[in-house]
C-alpha atoms as a PDB file:
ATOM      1  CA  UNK A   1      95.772  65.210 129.274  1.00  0.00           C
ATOM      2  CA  UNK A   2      93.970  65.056 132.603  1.00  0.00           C
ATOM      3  CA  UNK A   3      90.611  64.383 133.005  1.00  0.00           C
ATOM      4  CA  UNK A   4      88.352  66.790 134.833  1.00  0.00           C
ATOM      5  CA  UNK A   5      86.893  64.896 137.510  1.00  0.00           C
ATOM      6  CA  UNK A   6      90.241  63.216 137.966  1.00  0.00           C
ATOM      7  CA  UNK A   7      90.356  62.251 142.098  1.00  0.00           C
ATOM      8  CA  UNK A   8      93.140  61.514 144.336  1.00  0.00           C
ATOM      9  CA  UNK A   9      94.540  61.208 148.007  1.00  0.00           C
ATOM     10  CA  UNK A  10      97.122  64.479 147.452  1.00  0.00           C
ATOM     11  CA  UNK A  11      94.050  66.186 145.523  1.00  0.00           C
ATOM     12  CA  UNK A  12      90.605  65.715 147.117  1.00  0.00           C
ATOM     13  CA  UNK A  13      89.015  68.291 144.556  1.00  0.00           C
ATOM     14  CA  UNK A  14      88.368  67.430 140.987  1.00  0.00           C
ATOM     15  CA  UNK A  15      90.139  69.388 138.264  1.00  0.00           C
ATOM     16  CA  UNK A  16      86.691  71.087 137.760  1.00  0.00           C
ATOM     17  CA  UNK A  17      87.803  74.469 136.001  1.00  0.00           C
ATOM     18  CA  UNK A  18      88.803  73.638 132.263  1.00  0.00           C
ATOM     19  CA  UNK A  19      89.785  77.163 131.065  1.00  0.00           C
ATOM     20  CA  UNK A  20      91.814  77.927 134.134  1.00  0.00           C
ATOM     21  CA  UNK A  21      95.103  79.346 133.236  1.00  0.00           C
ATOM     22  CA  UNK A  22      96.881  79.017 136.259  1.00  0.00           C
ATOM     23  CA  UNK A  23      96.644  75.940 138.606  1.00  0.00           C
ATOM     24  CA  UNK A  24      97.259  77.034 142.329  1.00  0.00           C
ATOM     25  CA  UNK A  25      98.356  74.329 144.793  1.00  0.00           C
ATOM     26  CA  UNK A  26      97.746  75.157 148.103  1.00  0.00           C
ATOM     27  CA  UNK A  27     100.048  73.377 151.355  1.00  0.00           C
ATOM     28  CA  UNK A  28      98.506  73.593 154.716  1.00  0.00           C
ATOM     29  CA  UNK A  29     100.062  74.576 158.375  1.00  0.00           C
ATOM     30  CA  UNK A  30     101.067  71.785 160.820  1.00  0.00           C
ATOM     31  CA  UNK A  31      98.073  70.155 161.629  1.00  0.00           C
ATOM     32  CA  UNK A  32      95.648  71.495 158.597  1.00  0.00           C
ATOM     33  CA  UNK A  33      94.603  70.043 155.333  1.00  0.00           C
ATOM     34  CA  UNK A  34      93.103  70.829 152.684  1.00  0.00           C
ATOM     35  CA  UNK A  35      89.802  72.312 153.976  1.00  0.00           C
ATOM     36  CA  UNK A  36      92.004  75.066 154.959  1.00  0.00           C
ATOM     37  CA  UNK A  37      91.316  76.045 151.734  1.00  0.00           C
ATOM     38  CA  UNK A  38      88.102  74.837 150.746  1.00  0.00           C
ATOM     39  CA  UNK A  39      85.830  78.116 149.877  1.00  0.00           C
ATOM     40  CA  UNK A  40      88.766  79.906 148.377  1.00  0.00           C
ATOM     41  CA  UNK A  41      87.581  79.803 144.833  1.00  0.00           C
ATOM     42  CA  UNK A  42      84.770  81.213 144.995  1.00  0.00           C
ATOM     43  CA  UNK A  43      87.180  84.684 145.888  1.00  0.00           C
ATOM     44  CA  UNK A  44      89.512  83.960 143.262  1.00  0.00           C
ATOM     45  CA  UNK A  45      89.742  85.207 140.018  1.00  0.00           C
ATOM     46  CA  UNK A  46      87.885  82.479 138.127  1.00  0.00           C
ATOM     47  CA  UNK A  47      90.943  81.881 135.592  1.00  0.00           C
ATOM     48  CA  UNK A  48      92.706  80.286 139.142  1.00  0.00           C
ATOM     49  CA  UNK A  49      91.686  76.783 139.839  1.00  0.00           C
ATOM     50  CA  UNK A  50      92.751  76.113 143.335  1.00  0.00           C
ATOM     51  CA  UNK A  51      93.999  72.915 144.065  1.00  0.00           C
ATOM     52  CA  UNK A  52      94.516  72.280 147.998  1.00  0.00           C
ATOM     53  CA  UNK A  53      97.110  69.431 149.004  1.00  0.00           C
ATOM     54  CA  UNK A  54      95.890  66.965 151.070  1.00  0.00           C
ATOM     55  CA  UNK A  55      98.798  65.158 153.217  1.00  0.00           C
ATOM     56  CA  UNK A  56      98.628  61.738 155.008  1.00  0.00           C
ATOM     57  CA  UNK A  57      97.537  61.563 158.575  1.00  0.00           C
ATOM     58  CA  UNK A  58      94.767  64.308 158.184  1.00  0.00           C
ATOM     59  CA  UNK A  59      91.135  64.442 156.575  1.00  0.00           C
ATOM     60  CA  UNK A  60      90.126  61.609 155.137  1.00  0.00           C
ATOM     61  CA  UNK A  61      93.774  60.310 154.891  1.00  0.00           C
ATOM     62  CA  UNK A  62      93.910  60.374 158.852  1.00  0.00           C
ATOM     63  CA  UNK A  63      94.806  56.461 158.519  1.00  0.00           C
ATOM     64  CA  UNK A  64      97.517  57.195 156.895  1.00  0.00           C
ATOM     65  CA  UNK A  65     100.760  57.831 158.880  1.00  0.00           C
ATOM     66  CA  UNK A  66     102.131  61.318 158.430  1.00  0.00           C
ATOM     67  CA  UNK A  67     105.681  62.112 157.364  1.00  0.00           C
ATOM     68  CA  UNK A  68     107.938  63.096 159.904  1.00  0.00           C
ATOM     69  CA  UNK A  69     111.092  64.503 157.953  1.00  0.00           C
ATOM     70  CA  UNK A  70     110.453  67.049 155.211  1.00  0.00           C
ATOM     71  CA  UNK A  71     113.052  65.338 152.152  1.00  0.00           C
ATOM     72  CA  UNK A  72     110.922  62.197 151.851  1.00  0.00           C
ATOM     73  CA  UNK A  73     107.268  64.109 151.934  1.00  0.00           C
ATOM     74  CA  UNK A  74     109.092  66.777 149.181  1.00  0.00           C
ATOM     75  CA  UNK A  75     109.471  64.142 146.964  1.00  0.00           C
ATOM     76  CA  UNK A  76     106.422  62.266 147.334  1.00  0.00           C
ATOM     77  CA  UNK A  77     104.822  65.563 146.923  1.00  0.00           C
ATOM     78  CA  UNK A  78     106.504  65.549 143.581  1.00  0.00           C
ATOM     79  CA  UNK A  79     106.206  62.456 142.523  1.00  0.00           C
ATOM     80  CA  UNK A  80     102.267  63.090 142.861  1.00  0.00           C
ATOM     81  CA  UNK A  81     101.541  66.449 141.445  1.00  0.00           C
ATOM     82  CA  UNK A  82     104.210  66.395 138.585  1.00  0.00           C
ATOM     83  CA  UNK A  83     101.253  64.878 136.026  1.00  0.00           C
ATOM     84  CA  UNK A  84      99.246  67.682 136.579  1.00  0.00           C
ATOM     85  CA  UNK A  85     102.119  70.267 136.300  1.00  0.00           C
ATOM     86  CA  UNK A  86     100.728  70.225 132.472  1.00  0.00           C
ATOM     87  CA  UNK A  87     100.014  73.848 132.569  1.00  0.00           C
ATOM     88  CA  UNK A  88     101.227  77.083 134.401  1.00  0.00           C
ATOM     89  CA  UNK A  89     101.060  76.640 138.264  1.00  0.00           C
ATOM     90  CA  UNK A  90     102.074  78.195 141.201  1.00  0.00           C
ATOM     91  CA  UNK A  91     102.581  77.493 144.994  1.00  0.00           C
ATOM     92  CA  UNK A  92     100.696  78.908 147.760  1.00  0.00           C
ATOM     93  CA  UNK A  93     102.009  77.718 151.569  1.00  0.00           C
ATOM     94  CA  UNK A  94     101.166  78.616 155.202  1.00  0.00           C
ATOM     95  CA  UNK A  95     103.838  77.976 157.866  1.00  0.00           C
ATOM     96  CA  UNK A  96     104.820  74.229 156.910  1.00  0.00           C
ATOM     97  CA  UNK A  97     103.233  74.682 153.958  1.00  0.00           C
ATOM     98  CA  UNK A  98     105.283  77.456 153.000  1.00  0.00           C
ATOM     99  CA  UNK A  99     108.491  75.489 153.428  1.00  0.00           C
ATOM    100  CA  UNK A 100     106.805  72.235 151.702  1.00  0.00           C
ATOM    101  CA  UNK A 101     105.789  74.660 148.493  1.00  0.00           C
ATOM    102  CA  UNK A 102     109.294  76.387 148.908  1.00  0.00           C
ATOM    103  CA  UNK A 103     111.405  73.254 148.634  1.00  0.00           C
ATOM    104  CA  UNK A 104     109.032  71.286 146.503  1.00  0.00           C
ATOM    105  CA  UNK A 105     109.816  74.686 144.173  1.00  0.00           C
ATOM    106  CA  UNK A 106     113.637  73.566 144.152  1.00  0.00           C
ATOM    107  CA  UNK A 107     113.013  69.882 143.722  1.00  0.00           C
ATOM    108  CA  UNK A 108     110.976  70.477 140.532  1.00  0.00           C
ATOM    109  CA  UNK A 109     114.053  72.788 139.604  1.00  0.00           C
ATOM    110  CA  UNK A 110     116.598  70.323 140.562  1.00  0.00           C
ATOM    111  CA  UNK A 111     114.721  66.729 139.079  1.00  0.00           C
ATOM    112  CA  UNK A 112     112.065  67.920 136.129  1.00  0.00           C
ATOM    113  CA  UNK A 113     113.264  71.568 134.771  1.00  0.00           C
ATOM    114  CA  UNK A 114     110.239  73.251 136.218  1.00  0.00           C
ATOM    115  CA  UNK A 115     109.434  76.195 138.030  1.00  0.00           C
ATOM    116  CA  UNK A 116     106.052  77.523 139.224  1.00  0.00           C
ATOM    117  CA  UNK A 117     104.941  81.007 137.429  1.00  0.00           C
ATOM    118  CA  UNK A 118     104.935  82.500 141.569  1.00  0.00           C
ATOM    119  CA  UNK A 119     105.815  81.361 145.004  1.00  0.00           C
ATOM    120  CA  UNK A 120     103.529  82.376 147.458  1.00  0.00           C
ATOM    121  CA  UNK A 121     104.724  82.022 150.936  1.00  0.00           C
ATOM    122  CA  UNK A 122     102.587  82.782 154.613  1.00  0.00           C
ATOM    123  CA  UNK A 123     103.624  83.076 158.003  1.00  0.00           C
ATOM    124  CA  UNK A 124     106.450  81.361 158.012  1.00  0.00           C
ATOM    125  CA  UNK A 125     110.290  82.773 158.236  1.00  0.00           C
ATOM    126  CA  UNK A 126     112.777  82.837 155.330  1.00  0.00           C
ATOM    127  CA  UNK A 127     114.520  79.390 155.135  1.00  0.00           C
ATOM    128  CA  UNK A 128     118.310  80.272 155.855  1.00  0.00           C
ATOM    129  CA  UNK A 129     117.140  81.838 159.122  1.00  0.00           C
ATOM    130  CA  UNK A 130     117.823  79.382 161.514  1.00  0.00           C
ATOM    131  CA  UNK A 131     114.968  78.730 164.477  1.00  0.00           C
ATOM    132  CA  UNK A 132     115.912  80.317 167.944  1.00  0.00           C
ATOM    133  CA  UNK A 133     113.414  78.035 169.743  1.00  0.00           C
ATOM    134  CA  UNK A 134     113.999  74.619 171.191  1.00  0.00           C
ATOM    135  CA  UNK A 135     112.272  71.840 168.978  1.00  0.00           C
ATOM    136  CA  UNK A 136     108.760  71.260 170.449  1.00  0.00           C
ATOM    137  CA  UNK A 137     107.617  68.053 168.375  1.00  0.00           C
ATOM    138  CA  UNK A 138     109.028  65.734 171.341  1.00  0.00           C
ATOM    139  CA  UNK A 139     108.107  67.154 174.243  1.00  0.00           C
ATOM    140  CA  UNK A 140     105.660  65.902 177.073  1.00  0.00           C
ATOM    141  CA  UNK A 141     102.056  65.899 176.235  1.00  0.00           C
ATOM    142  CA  UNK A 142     101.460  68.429 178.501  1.00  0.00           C
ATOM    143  CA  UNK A 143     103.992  70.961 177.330  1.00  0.00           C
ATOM    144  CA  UNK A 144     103.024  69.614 174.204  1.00  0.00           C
ATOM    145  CA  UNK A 145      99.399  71.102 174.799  1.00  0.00           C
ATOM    146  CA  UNK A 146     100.670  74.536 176.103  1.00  0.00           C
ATOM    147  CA  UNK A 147     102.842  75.274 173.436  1.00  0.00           C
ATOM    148  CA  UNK A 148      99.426  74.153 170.843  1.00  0.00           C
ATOM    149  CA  UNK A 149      97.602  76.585 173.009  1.00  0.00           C
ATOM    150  CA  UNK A 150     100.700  79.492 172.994  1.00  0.00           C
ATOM    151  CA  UNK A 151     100.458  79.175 168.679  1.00  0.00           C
ATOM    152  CA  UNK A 152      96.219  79.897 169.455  1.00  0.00           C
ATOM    153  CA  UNK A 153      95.614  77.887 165.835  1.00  0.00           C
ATOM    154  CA  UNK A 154      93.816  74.955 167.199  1.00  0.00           C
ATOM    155  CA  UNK A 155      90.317  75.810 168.655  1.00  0.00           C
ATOM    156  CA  UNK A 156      90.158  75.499 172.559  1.00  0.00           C
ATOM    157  CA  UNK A 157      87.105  73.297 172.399  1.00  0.00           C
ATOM    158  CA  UNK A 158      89.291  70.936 169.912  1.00  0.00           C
ATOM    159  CA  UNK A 159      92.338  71.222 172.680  1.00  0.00           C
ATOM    160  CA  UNK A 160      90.114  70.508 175.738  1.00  0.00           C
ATOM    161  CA  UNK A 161      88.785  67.090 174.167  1.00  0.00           C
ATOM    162  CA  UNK A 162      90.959  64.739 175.489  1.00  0.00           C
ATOM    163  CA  UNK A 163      90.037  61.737 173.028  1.00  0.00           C
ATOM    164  CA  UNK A 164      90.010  64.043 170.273  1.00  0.00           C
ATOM    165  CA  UNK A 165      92.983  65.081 170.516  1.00  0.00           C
ATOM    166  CA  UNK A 166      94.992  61.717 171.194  1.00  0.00           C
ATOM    167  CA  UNK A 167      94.001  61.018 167.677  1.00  0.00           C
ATOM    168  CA  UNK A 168      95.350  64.281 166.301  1.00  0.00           C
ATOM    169  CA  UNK A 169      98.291  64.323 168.282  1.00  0.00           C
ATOM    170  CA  UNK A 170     100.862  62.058 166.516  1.00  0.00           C
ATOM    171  CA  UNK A 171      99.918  64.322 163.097  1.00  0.00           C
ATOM    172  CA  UNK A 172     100.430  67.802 164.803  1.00  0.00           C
ATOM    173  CA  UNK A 173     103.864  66.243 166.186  1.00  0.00           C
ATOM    174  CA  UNK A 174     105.129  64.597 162.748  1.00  0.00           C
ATOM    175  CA  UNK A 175     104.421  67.778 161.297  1.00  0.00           C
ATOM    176  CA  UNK A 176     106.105  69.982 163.626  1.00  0.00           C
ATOM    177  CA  UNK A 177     109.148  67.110 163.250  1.00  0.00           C
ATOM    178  CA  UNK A 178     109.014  67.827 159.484  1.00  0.00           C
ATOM    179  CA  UNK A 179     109.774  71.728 160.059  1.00  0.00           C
ATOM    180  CA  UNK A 180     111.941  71.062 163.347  1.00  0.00           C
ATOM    181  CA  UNK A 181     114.336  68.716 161.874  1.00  0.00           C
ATOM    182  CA  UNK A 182     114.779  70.056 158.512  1.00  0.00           C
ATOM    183  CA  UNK A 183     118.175  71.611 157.662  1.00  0.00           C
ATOM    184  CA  UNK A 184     118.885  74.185 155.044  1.00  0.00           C
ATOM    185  CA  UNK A 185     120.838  73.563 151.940  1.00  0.00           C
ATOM    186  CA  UNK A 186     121.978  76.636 150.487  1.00  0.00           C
ATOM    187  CA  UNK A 187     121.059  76.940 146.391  1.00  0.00           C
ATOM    188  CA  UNK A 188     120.776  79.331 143.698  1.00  0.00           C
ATOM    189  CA  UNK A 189     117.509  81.582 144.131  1.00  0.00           C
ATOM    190  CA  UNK A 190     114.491  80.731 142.037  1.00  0.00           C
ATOM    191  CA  UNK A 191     113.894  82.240 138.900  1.00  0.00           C
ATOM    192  CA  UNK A 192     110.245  82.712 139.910  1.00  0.00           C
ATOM    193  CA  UNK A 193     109.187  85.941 142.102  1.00  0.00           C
ATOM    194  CA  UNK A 194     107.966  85.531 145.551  1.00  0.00           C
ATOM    195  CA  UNK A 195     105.345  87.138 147.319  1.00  0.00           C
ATOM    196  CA  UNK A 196     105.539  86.819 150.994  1.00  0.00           C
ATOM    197  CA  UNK A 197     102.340  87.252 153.751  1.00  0.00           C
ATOM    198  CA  UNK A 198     102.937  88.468 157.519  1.00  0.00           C
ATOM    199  CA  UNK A 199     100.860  88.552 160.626  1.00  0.00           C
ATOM    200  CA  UNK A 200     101.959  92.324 162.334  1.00  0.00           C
ATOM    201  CA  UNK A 201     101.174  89.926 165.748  1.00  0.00           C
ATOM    202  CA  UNK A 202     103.163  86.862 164.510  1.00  0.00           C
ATOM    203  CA  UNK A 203     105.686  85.550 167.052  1.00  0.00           C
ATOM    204  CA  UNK A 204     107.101  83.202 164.651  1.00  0.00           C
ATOM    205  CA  UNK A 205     107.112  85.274 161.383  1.00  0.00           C
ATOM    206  CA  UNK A 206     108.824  88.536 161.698  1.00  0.00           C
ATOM    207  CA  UNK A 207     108.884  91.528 158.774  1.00  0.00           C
ATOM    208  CA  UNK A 208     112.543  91.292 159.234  1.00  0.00           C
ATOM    209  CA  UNK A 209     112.274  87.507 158.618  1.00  0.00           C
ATOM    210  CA  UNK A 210     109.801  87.678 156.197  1.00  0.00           C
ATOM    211  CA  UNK A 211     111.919  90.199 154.532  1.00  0.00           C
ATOM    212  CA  UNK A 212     114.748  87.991 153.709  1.00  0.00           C
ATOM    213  CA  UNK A 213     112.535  85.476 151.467  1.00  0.00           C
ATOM    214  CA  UNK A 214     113.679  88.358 149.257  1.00  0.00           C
ATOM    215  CA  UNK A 215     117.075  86.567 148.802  1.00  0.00           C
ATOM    216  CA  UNK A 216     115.818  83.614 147.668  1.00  0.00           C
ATOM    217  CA  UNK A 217     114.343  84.790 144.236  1.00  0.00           C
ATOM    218  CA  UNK A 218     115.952  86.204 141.488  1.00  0.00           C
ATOM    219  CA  UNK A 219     112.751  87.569 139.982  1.00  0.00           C
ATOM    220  CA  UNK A 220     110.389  89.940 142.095  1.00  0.00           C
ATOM    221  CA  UNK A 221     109.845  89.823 145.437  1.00  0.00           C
ATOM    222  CA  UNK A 222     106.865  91.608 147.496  1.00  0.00           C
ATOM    223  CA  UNK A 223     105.799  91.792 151.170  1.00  0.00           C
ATOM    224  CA  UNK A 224     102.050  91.725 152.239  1.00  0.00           C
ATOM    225  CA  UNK A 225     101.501  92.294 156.263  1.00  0.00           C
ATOM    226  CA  UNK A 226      97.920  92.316 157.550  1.00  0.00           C
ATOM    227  CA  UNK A 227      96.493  92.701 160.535  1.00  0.00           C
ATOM    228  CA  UNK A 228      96.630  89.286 163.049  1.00  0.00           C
ATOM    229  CA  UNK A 229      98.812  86.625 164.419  1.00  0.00           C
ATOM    230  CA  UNK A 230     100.344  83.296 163.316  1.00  0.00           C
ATOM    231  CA  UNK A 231      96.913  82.110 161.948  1.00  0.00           C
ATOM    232  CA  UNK A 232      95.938  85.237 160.047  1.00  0.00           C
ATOM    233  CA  UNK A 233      95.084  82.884 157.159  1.00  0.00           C
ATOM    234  CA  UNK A 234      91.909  82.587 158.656  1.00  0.00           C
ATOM    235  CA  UNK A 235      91.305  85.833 161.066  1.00  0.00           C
ATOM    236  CA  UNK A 236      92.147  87.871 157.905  1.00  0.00           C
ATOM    237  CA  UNK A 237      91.128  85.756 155.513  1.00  0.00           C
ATOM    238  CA  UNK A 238      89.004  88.049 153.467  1.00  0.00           C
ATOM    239  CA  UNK A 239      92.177  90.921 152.824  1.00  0.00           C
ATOM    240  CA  UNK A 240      94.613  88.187 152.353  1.00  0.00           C
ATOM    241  CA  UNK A 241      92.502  87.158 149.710  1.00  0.00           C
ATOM    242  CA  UNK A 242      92.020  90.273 148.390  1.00  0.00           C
ATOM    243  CA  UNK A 243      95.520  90.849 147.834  1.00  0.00           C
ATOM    244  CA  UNK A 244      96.288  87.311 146.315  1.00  0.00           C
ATOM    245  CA  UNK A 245      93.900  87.653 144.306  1.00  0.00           C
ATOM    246  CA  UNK A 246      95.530  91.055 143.016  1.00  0.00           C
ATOM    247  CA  UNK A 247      98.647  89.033 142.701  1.00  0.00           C
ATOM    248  CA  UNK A 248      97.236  86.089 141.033  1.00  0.00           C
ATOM    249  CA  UNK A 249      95.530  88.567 137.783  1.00  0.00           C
ATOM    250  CA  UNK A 250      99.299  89.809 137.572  1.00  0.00           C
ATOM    251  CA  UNK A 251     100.874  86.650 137.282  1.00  0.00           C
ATOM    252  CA  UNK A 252      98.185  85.305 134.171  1.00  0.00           C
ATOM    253  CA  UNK A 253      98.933  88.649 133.039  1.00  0.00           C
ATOM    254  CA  UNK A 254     102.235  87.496 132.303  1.00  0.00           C
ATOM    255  CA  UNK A 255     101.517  84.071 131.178  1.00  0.00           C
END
């Protein structure tokens, strides 16, 4: 049994919501944490307890180094959230995050016989689509900067402080080495549905490639697209929200 006000460095909220019946564990973009997700519960259904994943090398784990190859953070992942896997869960991701939740989904499959009740995935292409882009975690700092500035999800004023950001910069780049070096292994679909959320202005994220999370999921699959580009998380925070929460009533529905 886990205690309420349990604390940790993957979850920086306490388990606060005792007759929740569906824990959802949220995985940040390249670069974010878990304040992505900070004032989501309060436009949740209250029977969600949102549980944002906080990864080394950010918040108030920015001593920490962050992983730069996606197995070894999968497992870790694991290894950390499998006590409080005690009830019905599910996975909500954003870019990296959506692969993290995605493979963490298959790990849990593969290693402890456990699936989460939905797999929500954001902004982020279907994993046996290869990339088409050149890996940008190693290049020069200044190209490094242009392409941070092309993806328009780290504020100018944040991009434009020089000492600020040599102390985010070897996080954004692990991350981005995380997603650029990963390789796809081909498995069975999940037994769990997907739901899938699109940008219409998302360069990296088409419909077509958000499409083809449908053949990754033996259960349902569904497409949301709202209005926005890669970081429509936050731009259109309020329908995105809307319709997970829409989702999330279905899926206790079927608890």
């Amino acid at each position: 049994m886990i205690e309420t006000k349990t604390l940790d460095r993957w979850l920086p909220s306490p388990f606060a919501n005792t007759k929740a019946a569906l824990r959802l564990f949220c995985f940040p973009y390249a670069g974010g944490g878990s304040l992505s997700f900070r004032n989501w519960a309060k436009d949740l259904p209250s029977t969600i307890e949102i549980c944002p994943i906080e990864l080394p090398g950010r918040g108030f784990r920015l001593h920490e180094p962050a992983f730069t190859r996606l197995e070894p953070l999968v497992q870790v992942i694991a290894e950390a959230l499998t006590p409080y896997l005690d009830r019905p869960f599910s996975f909500f991701g954003h870019s990296m995050g959506a692969l993290l939740s995605f493979e963490l989904a298959r790990f849990l499959r593969r290693n402890n016989q456990l699936l989460p009740a939905h797999l929500f995935v954001s902004g982020r292409r279907s994993p046996q689509i290869p990339s088409s882009n050149p890996p940008t975690y190693d290049l020069p700092e200044p190209d490094f900067l242009l392409e941070l500035r092309r993806l328009n999800g780290t504020p100018a004023e944040v991009l434009d402080n020089a000492e600020l950001m040599q102390l985010l910069l070897p996080t954004l780049r692990a991350d981005l080495a995380v997603v650029e070096t990963s390789i796809y292994q081909k498995e069975i679909p999940l037994d769990c549905p997907i739901t899938a959320f699109g940008g219409y202005e998302d360069s990296e994220a088409s419909i077509d490639m958000l499409l083809a999370w449908r053949e990754q999921t033996n259960a349902a699959f569904a497409l949301h697209m709202l209005q926005g580009d890669h970081f429509f998380l936050h731009s259109a925070r309020s329908p995105l929200l809307e319709l997970l929460s829409q989702d999330l009533l279905r899926v206790v529905s079927c608890l």
